[in-house]
C-alpha atoms as a PDB file:
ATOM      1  CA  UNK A   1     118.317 109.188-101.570  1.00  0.00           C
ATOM      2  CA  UNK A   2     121.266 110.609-103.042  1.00  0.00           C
ATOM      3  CA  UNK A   3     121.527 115.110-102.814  1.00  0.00           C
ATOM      4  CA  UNK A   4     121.590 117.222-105.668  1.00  0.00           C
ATOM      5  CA  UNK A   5     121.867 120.507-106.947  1.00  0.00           C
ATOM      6  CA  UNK A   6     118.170 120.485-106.780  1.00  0.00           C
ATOM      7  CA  UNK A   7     117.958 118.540-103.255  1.00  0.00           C
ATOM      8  CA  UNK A   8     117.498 114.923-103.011  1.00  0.00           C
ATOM      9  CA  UNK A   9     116.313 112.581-105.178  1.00  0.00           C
ATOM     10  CA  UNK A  10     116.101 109.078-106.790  1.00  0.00           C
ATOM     11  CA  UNK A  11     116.855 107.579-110.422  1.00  0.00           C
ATOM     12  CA  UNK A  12     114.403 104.963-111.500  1.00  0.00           C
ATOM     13  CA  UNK A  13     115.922 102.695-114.339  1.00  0.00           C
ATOM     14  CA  UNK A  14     114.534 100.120-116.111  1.00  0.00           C
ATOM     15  CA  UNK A  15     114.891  97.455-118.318  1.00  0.00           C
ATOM     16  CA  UNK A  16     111.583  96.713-120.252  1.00  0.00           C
ATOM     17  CA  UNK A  17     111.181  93.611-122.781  1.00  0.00           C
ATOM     18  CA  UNK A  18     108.842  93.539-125.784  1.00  0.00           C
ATOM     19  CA  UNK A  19     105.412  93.653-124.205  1.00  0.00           C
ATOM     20  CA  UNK A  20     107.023  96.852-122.279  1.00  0.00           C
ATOM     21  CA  UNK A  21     106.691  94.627-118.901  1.00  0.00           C
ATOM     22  CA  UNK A  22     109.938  95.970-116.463  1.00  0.00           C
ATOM     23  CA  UNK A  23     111.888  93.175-116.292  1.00  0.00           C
ATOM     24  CA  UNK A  24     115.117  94.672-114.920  1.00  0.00           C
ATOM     25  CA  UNK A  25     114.696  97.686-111.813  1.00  0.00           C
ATOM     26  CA  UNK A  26     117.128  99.314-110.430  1.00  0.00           C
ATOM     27  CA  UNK A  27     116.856 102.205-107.723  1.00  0.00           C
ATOM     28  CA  UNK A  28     119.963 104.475-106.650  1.00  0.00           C
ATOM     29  CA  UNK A  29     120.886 107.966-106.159  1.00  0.00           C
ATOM     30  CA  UNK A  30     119.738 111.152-108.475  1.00  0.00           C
ATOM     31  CA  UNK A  31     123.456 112.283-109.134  1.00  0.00           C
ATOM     32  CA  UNK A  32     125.235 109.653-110.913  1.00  0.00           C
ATOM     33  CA  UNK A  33     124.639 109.438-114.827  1.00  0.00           C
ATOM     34  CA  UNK A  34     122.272 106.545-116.585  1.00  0.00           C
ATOM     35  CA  UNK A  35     125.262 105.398-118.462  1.00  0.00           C
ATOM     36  CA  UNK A  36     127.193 104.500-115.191  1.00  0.00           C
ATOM     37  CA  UNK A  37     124.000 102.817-113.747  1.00  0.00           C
ATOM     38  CA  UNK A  38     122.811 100.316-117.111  1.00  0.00           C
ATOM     39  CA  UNK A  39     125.541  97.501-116.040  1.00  0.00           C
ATOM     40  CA  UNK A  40     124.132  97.231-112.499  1.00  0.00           C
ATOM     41  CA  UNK A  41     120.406  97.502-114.052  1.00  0.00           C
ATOM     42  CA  UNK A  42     121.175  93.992-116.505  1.00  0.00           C
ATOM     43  CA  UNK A  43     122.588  92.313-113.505  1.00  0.00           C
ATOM     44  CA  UNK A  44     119.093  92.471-111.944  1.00  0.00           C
ATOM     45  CA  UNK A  45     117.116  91.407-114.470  1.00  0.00           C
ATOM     46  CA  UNK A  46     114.195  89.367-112.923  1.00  0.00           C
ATOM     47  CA  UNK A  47     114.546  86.640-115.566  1.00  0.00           C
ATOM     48  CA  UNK A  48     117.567  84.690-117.312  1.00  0.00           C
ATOM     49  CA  UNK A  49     116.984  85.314-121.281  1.00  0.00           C
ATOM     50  CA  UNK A  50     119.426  88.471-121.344  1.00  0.00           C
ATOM     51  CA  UNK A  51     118.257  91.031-123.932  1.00  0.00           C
ATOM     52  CA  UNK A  52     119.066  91.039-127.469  1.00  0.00           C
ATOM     53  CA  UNK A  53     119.206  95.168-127.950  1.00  0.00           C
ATOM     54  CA  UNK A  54     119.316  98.034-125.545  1.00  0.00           C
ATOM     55  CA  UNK A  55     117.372 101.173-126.843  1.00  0.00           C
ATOM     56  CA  UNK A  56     118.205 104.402-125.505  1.00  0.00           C
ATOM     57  CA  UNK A  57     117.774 107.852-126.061  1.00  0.00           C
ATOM     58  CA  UNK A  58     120.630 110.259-127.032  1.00  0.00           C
ATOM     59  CA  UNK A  59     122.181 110.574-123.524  1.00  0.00           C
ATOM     60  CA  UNK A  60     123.161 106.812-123.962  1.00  0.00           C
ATOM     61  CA  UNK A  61     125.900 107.705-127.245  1.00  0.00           C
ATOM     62  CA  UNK A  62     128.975 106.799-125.607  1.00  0.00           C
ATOM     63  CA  UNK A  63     131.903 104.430-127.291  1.00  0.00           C
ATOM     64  CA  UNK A  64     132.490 102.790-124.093  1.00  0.00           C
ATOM     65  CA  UNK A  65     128.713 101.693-123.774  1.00  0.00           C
ATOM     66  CA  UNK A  66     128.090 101.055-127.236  1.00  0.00           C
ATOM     67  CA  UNK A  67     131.474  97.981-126.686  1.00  0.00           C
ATOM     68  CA  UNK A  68     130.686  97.096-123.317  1.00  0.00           C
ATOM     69  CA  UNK A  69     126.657  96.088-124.779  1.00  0.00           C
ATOM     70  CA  UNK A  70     128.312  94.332-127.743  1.00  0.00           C
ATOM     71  CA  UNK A  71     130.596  92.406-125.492  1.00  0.00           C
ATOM     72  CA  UNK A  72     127.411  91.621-123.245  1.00  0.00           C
ATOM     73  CA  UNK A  73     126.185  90.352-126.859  1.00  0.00           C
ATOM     74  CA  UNK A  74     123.275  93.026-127.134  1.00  0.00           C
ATOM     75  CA  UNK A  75     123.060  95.430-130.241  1.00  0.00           C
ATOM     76  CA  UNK A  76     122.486  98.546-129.184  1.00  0.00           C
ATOM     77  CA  UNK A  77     120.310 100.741-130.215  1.00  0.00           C
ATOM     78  CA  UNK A  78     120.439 104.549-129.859  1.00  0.00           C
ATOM     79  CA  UNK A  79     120.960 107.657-131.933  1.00  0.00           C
ATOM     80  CA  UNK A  80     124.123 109.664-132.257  1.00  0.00           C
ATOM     81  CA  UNK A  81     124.134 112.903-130.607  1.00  0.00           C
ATOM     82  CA  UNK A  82     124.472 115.642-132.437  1.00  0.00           C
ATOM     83  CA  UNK A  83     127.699 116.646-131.782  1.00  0.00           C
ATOM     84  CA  UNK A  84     129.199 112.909-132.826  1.00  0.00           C
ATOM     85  CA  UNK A  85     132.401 112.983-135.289  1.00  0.00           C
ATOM     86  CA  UNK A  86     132.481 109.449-136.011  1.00  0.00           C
ATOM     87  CA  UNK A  87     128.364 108.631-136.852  1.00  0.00           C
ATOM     88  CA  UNK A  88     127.538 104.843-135.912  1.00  0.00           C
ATOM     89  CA  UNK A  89     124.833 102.758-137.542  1.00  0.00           C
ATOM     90  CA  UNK A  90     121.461 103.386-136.334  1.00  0.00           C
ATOM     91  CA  UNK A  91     118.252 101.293-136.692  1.00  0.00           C
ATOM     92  CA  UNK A  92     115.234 103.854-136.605  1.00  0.00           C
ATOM     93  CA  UNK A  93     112.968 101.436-137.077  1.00  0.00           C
ATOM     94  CA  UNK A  94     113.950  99.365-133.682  1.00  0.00           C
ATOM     95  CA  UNK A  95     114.140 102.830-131.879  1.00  0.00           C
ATOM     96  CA  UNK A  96     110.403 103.287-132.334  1.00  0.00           C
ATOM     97  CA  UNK A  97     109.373 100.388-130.149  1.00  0.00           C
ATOM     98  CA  UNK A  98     111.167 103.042-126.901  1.00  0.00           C
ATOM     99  CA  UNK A  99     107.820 103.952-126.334  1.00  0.00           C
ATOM    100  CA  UNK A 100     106.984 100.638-124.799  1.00  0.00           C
ATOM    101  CA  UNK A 101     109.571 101.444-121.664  1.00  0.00           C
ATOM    102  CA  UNK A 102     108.077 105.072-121.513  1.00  0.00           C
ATOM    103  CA  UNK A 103     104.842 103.442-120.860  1.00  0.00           C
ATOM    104  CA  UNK A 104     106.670 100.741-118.449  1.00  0.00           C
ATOM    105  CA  UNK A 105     107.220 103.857-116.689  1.00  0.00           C
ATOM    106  CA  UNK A 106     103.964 105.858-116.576  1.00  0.00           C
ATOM    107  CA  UNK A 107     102.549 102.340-115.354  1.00  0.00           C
ATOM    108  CA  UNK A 108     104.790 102.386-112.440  1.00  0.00           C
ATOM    109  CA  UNK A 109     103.964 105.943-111.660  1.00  0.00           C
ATOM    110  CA  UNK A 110     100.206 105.328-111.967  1.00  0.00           C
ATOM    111  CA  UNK A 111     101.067 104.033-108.015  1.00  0.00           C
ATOM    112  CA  UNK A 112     101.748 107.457-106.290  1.00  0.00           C
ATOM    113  CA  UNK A 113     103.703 106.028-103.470  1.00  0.00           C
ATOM    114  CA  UNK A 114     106.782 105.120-106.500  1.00  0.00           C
ATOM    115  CA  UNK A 115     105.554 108.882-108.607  1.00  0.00           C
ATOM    116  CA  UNK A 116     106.131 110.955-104.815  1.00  0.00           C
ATOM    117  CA  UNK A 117     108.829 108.542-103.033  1.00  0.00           C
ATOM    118  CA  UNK A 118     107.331 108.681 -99.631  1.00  0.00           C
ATOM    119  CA  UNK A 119     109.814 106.199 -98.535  1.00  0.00           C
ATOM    120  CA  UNK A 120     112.726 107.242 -96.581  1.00  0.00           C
ATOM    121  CA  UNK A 121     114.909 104.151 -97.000  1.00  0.00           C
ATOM    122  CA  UNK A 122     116.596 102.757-100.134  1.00  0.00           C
ATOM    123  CA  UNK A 123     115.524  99.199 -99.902  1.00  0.00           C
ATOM    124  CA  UNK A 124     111.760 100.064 -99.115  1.00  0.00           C
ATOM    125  CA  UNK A 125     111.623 102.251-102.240  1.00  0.00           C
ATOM    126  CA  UNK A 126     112.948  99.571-104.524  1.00  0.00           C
ATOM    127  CA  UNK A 127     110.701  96.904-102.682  1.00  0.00           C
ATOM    128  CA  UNK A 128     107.858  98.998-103.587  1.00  0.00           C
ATOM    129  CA  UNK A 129     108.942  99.771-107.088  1.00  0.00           C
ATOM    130  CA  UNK A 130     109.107  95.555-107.230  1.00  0.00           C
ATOM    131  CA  UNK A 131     105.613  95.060-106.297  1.00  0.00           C
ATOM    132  CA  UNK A 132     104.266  97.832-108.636  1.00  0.00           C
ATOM    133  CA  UNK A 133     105.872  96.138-111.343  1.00  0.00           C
ATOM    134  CA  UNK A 134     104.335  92.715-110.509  1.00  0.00           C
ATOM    135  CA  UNK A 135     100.927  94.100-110.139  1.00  0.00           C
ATOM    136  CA  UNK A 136     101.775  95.919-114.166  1.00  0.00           C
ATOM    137  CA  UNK A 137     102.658  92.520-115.098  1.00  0.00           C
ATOM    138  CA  UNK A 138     100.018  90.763-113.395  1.00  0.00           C
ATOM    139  CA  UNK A 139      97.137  93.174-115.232  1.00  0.00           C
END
């Protein structure tokens, strides 16, 4: 559990592929930002066939993501903030299929050990975060 401003707490991210099954998880401290946290998400991805798009929300516009995805070979997909000089190309279409990792993650947090955190270590959380996501995929 990492401490912030608002106590402690723990990030959840997740890497969901068409059928909105979690097939990436990764588990680490509430302060640091999503964008610092996607490259250790895609390195553990439970299967090999890497993705070919990442859809995020607007908190994911950064330059430095949207090359490091394209050098991964994965288009990404997310919309420019507002504030954006410099618009890039956005496929609205692809964005609307973001629901299915929202849902990924209500599914998760149907199991109220992963929705409270009850557990005090790291390793148990994301070990318990694992088997929730087997049992989702297993339903």
């Amino acid at each position: 559990m990492g401490k912030t401003k608002r106590g402690k707490g723990t990030k959840l991210m997740a890497v969901a592929d068409g059928a909105g099954i979690p097939v990436a998880i990764h588990a680490t401290s509430a302060s640091p930002h999503e964008i610092t946290l996607i490259e250790a998400t895609l390195e553990q991805r439970f299967v090999a066939a890497k993705p070919e798009r990442l859809i995020g929300d607007r908190a994911y516009d950064s330059d430095a993501l949207r090359r490091q995805l394209l050098a991964r070979g994965m288009r990404p997909v997310i919309p420019n903030a507002p504030y954006r000089k410099r618009l890039h190309p956005f496929d609205a279409e692809a964005y609307k299929r973001r629901n299915l990792v929202e849902r990924a993650f209500c599914r998760l947090k149907d199991f109220r050990r992963i929705a409270t955190r009850y557990d005090k270590l790291a390793c148990t959380y994301a070990a318990a975060v694992c088997l929730a996501a087997i049992v989702t995929w297993w339903l």
